[in-house]
Protein backbone atom coordinates (compact mmCIF):
# COMPACT_ATOMS: atom_id res chain seq x y z
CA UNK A 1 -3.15 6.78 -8.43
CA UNK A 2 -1.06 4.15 -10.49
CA UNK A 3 -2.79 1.62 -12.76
CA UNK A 4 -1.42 -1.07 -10.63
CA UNK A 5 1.36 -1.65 -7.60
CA UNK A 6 2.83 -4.81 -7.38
CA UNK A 7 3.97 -5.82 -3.79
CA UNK A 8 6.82 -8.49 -4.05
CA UNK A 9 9.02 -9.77 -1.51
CA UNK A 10 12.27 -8.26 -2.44
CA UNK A 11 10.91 -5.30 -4.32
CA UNK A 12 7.56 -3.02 -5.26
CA UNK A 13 6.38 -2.48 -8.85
CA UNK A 14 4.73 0.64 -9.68
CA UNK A 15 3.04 0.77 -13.39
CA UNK A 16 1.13 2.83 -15.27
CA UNK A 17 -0.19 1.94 -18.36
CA UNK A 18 -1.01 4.16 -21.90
CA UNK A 19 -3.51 3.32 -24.65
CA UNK A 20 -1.73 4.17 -27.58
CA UNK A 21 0.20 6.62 -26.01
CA UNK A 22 4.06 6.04 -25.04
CA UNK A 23 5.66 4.08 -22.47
CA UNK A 24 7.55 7.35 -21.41
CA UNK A 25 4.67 9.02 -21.13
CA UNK A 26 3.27 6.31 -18.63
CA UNK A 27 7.00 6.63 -16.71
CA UNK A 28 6.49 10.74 -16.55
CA UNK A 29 3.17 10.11 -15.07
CA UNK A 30 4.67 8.02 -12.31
CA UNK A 31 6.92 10.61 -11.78
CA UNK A 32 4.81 14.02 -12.05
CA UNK A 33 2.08 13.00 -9.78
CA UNK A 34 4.15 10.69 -7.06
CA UNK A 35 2.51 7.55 -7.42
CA UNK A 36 6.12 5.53 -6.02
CA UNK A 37 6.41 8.05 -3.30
CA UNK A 38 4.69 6.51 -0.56
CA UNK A 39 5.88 3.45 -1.01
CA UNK A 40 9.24 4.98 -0.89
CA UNK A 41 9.67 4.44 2.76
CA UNK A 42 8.80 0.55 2.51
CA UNK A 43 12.66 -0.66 2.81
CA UNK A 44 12.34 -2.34 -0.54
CA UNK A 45 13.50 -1.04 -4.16
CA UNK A 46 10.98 0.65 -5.81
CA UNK A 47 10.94 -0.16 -9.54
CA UNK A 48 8.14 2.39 -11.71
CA UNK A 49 7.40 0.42 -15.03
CA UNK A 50 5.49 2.62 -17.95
CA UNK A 51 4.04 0.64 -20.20
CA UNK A 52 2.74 1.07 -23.88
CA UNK A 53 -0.90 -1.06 -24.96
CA UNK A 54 -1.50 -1.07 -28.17
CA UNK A 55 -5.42 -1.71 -29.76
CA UNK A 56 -4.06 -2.50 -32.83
CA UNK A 57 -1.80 -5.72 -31.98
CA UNK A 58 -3.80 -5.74 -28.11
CA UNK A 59 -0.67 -6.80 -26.90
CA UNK A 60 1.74 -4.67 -24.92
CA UNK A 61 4.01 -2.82 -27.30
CA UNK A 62 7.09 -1.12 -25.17
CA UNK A 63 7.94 -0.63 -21.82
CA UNK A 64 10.38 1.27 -19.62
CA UNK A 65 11.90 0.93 -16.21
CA UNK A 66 13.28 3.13 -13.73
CA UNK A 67 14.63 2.47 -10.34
CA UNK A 68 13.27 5.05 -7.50
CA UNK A 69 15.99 5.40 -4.36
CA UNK A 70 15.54 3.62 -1.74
């Protein structure tokens, strides 16, 4: 399951997060294992957010967005 799922009024947020790995990677994990899909069916955009931590700077590093159909 995603790292977290932000419900907002207008729109969900699906993220997944990687330690030191890439924020594509995070988006490709969104994507290979469905984690927007059920929420799909909702009636609001669905936006899945990879994101890139980094131990060295602890900070978020990079992120990527991409916009599921509605």
């Amino acid at each position: 399951r995603a790292d977290m799922v932000v419900h907002m009024p207008a729109a969900i947020y699906v993220f997944e997060l990687k330690i030191n790995g890439t924020s594509r990677e995070a988006l490709e994990q969104i994507n290979s294992k469905g984690y927007a899909v059920p929420y799909q069916t909702d009636g609001r955009p669905v936006h899945k957010v990879g994101l890139r931590f980094s131990t060295e700077t602890l900070a978020i590093e990079d992120w990527v967005i991409e916009h599921a159909p509605v």
